[in-house]
PDB file of N, CA and C in Angstrom:
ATOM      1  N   UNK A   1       1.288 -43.481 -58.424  1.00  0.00           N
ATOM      2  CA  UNK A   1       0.453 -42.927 -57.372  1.00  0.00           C
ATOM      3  C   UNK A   1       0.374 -43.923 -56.223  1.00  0.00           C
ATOM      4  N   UNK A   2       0.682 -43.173 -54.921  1.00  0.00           N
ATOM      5  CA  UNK A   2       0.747 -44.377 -53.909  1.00  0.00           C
ATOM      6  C   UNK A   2      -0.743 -44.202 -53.357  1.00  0.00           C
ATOM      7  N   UNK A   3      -1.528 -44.842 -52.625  1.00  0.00           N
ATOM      8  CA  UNK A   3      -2.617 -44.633 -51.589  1.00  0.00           C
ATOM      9  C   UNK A   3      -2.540 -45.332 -50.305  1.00  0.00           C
ATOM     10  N   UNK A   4      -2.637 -44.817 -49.147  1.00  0.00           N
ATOM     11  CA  UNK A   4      -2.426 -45.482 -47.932  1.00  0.00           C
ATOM     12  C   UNK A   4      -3.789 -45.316 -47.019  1.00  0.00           C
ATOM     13  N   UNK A   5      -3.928 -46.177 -46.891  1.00  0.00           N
ATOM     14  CA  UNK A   5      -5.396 -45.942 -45.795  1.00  0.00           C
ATOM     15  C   UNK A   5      -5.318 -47.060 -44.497  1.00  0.00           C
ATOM     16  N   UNK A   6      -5.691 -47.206 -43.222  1.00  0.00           N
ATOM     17  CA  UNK A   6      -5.954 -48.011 -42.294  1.00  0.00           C
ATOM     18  C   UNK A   6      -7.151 -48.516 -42.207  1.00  0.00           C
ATOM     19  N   UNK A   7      -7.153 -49.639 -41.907  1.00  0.00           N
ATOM     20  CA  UNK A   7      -8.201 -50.149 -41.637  1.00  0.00           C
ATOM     21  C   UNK A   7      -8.089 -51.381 -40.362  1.00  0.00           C
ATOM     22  N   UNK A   8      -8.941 -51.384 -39.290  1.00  0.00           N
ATOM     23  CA  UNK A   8      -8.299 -52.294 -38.326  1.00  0.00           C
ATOM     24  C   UNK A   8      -7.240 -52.275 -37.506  1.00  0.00           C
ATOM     25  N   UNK A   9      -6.461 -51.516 -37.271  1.00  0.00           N
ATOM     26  CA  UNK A   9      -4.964 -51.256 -36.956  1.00  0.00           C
ATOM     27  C   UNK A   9      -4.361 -51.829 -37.953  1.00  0.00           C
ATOM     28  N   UNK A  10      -4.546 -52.120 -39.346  1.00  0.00           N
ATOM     29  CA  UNK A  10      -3.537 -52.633 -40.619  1.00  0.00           C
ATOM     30  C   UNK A  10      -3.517 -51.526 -41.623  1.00  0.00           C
ATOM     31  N   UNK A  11      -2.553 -51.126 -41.724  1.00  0.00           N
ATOM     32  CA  UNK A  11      -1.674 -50.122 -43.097  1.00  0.00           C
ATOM     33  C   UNK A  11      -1.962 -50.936 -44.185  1.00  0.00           C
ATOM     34  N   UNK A  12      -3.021 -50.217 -45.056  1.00  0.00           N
ATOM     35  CA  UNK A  12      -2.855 -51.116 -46.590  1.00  0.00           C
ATOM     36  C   UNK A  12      -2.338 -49.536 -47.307  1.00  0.00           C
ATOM     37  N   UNK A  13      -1.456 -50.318 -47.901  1.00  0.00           N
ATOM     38  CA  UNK A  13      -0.839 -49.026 -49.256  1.00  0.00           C
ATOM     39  C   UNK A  13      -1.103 -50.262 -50.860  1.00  0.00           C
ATOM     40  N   UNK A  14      -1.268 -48.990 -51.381  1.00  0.00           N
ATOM     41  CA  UNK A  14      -1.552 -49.708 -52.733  1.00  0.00           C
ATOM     42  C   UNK A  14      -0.985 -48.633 -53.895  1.00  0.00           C
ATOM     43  N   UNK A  15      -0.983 -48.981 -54.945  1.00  0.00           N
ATOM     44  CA  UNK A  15      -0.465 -48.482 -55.846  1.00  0.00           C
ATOM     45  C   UNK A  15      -1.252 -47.663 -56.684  1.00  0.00           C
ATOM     46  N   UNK A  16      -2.564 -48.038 -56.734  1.00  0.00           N
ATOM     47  CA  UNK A  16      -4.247 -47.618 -57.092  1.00  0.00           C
ATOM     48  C   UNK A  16      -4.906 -46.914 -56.094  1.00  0.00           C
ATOM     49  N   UNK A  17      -5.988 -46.374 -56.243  1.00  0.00           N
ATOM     50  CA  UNK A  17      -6.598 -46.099 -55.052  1.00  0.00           C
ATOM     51  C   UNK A  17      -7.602 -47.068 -55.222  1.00  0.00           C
ATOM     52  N   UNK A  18      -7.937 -47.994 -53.884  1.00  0.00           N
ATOM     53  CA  UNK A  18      -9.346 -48.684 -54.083  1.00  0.00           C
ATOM     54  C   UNK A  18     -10.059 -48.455 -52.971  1.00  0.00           C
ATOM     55  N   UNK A  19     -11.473 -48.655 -53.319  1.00  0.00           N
ATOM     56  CA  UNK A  19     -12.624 -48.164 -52.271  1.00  0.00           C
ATOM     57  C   UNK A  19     -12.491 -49.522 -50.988  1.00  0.00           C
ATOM     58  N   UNK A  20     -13.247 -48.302 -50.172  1.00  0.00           N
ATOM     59  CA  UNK A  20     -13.305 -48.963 -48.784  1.00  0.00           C
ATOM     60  C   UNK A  20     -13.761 -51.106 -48.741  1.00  0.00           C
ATOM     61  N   UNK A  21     -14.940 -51.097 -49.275  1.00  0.00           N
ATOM     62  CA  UNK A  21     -15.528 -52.480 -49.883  1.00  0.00           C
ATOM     63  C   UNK A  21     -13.770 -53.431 -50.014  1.00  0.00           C
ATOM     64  N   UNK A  22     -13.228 -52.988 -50.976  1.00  0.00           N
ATOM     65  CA  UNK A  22     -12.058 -53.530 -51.644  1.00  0.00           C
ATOM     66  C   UNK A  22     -11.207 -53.590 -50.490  1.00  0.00           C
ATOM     67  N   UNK A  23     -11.001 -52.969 -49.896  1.00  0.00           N
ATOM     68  CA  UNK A  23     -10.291 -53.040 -48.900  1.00  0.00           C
ATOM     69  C   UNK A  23     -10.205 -53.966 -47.401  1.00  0.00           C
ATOM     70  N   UNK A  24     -12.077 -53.791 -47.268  1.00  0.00           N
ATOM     71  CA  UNK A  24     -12.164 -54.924 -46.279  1.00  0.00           C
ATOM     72  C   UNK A  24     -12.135 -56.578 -46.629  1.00  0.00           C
ATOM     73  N   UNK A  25     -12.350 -56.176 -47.881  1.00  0.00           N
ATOM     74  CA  UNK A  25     -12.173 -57.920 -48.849  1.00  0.00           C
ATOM     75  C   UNK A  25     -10.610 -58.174 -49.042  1.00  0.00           C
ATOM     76  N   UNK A  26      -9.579 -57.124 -49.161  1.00  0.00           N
ATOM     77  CA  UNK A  26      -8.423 -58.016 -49.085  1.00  0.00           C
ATOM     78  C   UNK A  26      -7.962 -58.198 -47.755  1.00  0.00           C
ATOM     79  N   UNK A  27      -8.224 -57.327 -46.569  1.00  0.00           N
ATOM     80  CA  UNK A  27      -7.887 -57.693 -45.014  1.00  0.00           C
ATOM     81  C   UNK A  27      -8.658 -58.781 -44.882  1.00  0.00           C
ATOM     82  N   UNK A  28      -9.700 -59.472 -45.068  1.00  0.00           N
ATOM     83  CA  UNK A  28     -10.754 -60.363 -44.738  1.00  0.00           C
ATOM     84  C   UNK A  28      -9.722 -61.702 -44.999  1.00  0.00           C
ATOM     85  N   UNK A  29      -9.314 -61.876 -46.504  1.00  0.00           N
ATOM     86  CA  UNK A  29      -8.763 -62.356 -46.903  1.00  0.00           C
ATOM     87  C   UNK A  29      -7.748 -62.897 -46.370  1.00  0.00           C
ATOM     88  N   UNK A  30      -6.821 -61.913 -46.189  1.00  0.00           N
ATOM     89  CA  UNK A  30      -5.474 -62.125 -45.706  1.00  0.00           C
ATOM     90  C   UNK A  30      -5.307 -62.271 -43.842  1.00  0.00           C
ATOM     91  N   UNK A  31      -6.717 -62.204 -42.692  1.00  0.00           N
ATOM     92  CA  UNK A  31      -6.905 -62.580 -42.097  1.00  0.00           C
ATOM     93  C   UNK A  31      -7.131 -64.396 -42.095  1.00  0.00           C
ATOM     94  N   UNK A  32      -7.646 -64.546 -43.211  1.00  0.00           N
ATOM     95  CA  UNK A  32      -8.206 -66.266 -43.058  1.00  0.00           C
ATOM     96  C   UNK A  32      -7.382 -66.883 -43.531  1.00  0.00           C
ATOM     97  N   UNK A  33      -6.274 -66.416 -44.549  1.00  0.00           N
ATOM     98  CA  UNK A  33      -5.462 -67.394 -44.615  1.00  0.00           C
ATOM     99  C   UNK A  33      -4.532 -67.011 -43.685  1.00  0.00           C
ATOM    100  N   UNK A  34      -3.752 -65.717 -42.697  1.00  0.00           N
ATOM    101  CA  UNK A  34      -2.879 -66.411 -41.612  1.00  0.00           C
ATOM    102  C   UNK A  34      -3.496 -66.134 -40.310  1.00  0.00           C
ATOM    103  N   UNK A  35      -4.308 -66.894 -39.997  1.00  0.00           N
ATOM    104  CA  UNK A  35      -5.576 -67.067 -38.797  1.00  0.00           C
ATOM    105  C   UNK A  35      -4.678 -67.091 -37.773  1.00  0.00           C
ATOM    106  N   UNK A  36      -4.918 -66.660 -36.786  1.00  0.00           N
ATOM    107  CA  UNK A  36      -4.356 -66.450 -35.103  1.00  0.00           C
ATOM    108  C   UNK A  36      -3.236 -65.622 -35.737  1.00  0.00           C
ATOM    109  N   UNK A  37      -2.645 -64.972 -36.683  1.00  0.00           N
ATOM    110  CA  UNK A  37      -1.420 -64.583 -36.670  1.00  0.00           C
ATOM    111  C   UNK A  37      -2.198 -62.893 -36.924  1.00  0.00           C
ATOM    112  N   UNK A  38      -1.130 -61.747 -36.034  1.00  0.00           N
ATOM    113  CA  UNK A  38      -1.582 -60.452 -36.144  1.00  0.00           C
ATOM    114  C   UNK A  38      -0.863 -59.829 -37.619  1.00  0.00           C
ATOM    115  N   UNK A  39      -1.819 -59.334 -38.125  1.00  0.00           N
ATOM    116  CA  UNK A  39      -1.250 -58.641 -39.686  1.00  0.00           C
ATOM    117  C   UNK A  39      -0.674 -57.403 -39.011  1.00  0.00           C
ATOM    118  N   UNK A  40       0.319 -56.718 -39.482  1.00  0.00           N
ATOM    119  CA  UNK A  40       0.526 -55.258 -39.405  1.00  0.00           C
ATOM    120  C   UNK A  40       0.058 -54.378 -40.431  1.00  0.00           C
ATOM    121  N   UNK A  41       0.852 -55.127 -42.187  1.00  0.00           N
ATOM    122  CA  UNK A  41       0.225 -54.239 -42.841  1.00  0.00           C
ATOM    123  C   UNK A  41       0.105 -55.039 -44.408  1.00  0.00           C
ATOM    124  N   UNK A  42      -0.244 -54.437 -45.202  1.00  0.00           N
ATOM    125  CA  UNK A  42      -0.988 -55.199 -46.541  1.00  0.00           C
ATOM    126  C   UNK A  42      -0.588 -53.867 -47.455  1.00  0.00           C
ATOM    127  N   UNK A  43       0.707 -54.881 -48.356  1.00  0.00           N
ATOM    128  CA  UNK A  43       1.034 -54.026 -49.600  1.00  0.00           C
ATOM    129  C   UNK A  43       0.459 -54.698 -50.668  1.00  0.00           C
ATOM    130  N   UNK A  44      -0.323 -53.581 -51.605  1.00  0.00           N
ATOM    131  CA  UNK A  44      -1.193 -54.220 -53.067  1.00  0.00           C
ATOM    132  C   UNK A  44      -0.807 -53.524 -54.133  1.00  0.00           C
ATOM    133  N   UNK A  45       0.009 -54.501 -55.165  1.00  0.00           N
ATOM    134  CA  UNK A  45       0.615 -53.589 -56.563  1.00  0.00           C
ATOM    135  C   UNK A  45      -0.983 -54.689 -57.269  1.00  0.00           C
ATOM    136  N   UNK A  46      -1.427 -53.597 -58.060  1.00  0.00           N
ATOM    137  CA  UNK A  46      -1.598 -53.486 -58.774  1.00  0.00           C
ATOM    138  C   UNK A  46      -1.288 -54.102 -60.482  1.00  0.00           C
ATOM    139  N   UNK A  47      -1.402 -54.881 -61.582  1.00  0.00           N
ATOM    140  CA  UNK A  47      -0.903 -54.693 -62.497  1.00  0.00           C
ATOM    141  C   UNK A  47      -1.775 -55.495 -63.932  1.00  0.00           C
ATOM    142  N   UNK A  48      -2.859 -54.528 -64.275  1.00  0.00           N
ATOM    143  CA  UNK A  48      -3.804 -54.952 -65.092  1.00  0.00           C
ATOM    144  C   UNK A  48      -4.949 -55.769 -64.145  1.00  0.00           C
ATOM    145  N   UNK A  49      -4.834 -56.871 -64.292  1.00  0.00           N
ATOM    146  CA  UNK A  49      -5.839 -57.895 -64.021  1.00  0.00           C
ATOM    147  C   UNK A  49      -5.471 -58.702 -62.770  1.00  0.00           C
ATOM    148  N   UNK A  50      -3.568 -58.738 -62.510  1.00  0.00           N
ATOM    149  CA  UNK A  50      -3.444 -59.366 -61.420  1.00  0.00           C
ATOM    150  C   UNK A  50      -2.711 -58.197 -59.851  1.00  0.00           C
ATOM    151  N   UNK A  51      -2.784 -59.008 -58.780  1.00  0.00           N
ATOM    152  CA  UNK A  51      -2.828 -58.002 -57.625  1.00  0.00           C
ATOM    153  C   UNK A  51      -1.687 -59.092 -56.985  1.00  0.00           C
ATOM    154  N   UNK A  52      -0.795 -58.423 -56.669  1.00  0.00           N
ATOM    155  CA  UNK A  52       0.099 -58.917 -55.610  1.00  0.00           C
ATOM    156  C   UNK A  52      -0.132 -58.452 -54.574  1.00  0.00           C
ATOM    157  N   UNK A  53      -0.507 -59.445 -53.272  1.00  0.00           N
ATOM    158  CA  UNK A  53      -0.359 -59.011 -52.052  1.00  0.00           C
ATOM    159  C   UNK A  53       0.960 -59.191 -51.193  1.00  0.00           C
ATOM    160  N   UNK A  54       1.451 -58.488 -50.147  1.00  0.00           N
ATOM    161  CA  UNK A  54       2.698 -58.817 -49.464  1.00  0.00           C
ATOM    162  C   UNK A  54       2.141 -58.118 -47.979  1.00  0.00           C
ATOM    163  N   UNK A  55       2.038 -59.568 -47.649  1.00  0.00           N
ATOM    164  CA  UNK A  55       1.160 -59.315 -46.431  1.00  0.00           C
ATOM    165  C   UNK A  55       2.362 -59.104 -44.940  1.00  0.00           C
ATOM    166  N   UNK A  56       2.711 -58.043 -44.143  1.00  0.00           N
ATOM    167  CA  UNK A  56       3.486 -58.150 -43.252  1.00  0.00           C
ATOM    168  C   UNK A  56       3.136 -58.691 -41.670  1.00  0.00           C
ATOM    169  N   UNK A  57       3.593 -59.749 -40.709  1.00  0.00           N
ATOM    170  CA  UNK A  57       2.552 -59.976 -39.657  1.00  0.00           C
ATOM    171  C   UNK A  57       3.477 -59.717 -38.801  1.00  0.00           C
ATOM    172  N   UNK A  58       3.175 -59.404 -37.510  1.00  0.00           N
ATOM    173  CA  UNK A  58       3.889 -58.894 -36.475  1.00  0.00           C
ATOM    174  C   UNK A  58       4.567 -60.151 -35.767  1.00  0.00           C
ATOM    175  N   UNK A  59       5.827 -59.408 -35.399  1.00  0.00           N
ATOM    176  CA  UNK A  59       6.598 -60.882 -34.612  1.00  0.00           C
ATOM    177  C   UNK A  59       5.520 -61.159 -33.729  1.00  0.00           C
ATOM    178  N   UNK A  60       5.959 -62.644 -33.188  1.00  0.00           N
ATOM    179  CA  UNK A  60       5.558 -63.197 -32.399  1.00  0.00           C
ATOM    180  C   UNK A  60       6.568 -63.275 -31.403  1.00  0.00           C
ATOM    181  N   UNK A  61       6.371 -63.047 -30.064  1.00  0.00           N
ATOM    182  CA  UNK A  61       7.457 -63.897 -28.927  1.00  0.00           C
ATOM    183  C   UNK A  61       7.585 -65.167 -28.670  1.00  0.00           C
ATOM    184  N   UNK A  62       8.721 -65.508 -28.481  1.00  0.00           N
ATOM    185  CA  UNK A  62       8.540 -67.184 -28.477  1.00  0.00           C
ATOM    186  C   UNK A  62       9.450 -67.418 -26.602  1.00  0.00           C
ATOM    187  N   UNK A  63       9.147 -68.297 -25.785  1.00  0.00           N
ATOM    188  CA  UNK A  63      10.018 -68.974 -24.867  1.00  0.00           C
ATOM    189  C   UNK A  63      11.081 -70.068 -25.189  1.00  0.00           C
ATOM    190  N   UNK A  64      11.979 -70.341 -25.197  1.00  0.00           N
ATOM    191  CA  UNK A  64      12.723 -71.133 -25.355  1.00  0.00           C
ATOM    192  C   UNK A  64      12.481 -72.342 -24.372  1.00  0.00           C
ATOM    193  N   UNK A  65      11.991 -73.265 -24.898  1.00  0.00           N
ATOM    194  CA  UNK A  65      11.971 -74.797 -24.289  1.00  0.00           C
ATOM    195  C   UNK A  65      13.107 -75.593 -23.969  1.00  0.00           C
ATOM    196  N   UNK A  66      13.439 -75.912 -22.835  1.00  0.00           N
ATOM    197  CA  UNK A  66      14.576 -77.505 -23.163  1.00  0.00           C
ATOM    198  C   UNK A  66      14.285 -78.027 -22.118  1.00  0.00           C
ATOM    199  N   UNK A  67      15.024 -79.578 -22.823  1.00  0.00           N
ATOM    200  CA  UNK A  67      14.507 -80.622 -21.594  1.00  0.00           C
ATOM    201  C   UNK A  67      15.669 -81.052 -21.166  1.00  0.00           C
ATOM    202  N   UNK A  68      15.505 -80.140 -19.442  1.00  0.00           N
ATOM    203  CA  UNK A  68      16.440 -80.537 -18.575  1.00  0.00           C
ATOM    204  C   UNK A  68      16.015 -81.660 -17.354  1.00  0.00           C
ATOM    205  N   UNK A  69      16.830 -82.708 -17.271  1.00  0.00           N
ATOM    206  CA  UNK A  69      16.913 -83.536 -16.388  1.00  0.00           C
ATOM    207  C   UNK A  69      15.818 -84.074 -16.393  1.00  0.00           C
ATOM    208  N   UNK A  70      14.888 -84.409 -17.657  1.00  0.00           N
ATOM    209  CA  UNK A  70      13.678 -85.051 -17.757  1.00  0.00           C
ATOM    210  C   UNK A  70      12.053 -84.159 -17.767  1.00  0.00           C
ATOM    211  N   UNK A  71      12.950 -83.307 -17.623  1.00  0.00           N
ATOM    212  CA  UNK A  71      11.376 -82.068 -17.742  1.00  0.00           C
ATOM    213  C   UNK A  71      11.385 -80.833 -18.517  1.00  0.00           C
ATOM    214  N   UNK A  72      10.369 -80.304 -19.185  1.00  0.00           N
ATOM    215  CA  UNK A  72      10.151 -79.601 -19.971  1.00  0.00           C
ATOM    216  C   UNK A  72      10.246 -77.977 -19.474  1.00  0.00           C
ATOM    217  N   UNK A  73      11.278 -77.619 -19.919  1.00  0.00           N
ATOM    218  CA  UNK A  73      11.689 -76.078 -18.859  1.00  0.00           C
ATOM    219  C   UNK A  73      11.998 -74.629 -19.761  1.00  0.00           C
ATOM    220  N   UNK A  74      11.305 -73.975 -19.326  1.00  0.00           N
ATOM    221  CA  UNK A  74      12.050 -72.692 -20.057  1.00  0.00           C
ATOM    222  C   UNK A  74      13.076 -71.787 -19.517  1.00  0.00           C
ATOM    223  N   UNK A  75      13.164 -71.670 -17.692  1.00  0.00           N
ATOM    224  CA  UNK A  75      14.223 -71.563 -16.845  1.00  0.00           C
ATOM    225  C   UNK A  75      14.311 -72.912 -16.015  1.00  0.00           C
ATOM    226  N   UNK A  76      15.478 -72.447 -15.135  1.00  0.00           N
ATOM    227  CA  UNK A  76      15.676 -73.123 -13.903  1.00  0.00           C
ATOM    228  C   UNK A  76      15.199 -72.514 -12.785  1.00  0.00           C
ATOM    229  N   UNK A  77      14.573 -71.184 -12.965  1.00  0.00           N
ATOM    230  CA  UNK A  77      14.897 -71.060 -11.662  1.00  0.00           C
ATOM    231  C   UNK A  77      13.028 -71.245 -10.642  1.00  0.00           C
ATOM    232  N   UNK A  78      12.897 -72.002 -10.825  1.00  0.00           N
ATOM    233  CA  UNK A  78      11.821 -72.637 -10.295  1.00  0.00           C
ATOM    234  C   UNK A  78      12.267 -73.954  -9.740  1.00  0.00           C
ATOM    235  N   UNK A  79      13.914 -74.668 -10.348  1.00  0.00           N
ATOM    236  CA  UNK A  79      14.057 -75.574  -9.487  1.00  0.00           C
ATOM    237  C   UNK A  79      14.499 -75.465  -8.239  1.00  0.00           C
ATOM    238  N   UNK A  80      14.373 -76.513  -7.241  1.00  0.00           N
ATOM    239  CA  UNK A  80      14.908 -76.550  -5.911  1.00  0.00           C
ATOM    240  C   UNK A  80      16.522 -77.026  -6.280  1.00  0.00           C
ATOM    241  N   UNK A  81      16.974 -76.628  -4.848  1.00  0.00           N
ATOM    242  CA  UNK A  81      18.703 -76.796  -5.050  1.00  0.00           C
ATOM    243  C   UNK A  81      18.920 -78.332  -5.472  1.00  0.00           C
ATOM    244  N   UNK A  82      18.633 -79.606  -5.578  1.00  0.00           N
ATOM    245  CA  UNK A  82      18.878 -80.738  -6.148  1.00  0.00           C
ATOM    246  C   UNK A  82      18.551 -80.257  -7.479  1.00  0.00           C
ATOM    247  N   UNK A  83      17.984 -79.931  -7.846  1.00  0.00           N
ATOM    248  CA  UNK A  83      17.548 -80.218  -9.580  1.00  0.00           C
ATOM    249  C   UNK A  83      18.712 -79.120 -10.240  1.00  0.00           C
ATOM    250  N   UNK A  84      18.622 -77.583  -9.602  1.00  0.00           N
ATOM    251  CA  UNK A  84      19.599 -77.103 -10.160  1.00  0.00           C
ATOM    252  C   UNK A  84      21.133 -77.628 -10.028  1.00  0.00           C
ATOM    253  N   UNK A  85      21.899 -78.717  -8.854  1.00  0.00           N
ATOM    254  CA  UNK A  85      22.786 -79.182  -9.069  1.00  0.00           C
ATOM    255  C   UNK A  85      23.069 -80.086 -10.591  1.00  0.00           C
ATOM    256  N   UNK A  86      21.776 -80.881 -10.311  1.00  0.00           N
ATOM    257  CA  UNK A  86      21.841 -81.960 -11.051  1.00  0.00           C
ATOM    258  C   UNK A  86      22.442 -81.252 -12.866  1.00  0.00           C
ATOM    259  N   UNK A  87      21.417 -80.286 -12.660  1.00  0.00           N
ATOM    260  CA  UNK A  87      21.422 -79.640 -14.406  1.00  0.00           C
ATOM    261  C   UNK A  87      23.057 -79.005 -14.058  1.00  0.00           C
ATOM    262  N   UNK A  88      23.563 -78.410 -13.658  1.00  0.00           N
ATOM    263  CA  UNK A  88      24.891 -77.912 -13.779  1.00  0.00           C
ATOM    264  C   UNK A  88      25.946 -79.126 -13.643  1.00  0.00           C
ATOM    265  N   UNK A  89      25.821 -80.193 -12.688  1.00  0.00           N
ATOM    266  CA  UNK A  89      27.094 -81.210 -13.223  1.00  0.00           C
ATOM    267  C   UNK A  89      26.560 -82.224 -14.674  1.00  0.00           C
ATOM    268  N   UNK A  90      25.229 -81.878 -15.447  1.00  0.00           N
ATOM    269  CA  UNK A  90      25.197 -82.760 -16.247  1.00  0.00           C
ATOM    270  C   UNK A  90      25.724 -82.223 -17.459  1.00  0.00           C
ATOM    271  N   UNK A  91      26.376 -83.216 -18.759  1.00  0.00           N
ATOM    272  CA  UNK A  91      27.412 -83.458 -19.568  1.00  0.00           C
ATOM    273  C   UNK A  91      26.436 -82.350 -20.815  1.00  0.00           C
ATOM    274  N   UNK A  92      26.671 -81.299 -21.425  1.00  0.00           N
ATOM    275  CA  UNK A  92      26.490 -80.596 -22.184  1.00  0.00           C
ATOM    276  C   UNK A  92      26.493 -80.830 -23.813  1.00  0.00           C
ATOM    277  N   UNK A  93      25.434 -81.616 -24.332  1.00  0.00           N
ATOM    278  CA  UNK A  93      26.018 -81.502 -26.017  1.00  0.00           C
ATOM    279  C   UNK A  93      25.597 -80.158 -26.657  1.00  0.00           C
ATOM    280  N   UNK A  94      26.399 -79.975 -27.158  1.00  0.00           N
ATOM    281  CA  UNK A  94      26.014 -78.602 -28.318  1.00  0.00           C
ATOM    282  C   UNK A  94      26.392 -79.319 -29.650  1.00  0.00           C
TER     283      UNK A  94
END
């Protein structure tokens, strides 16, 4: 038997049906241990006495950092025409 309910904008499916109470105690949960991170959704098997959670969290976007010509950049194109020379004749490691 599957059960799916929302709570919060988070999808918990479980394998049981459990009451509302139960429900805000495992989102509570699984909020504090991945703090600042957004949950999407919370899968709960069930099995006697123990509960697996498989908690899913939404990507994050990331900027790509590098340090060109001594400064911390995610584009170029904020440099003036010296800096963007400089970064195009300088020596490339990959």
């Amino acid at each position: 038997m599957n059960y799916q309910t929302k709570y919060n904008d988070i999808l918990i499916s479980s394998n049981e049906e459990i009451t509302e109470e139960e429900v805000k105690a495992y989102v509570a949960w699984s909020q504090k241990k991945y703090a600042g991170k957004r949950i999407e959704s919370l899968k709960l098997t069930f099995d006697g006495e123990d509960v697996d959670i498989e908690t899913h969290l939404a990507s994050e976007s990331f900027e790509k950092i590098r340090r060109i010509t001594g400064y911390l950049v995610g584009t170029v194109d904020r440099f003036n025409d010296a800096k963007k020379a400089e970064e195009k004749d300088r020596v490339k490691h990959m």
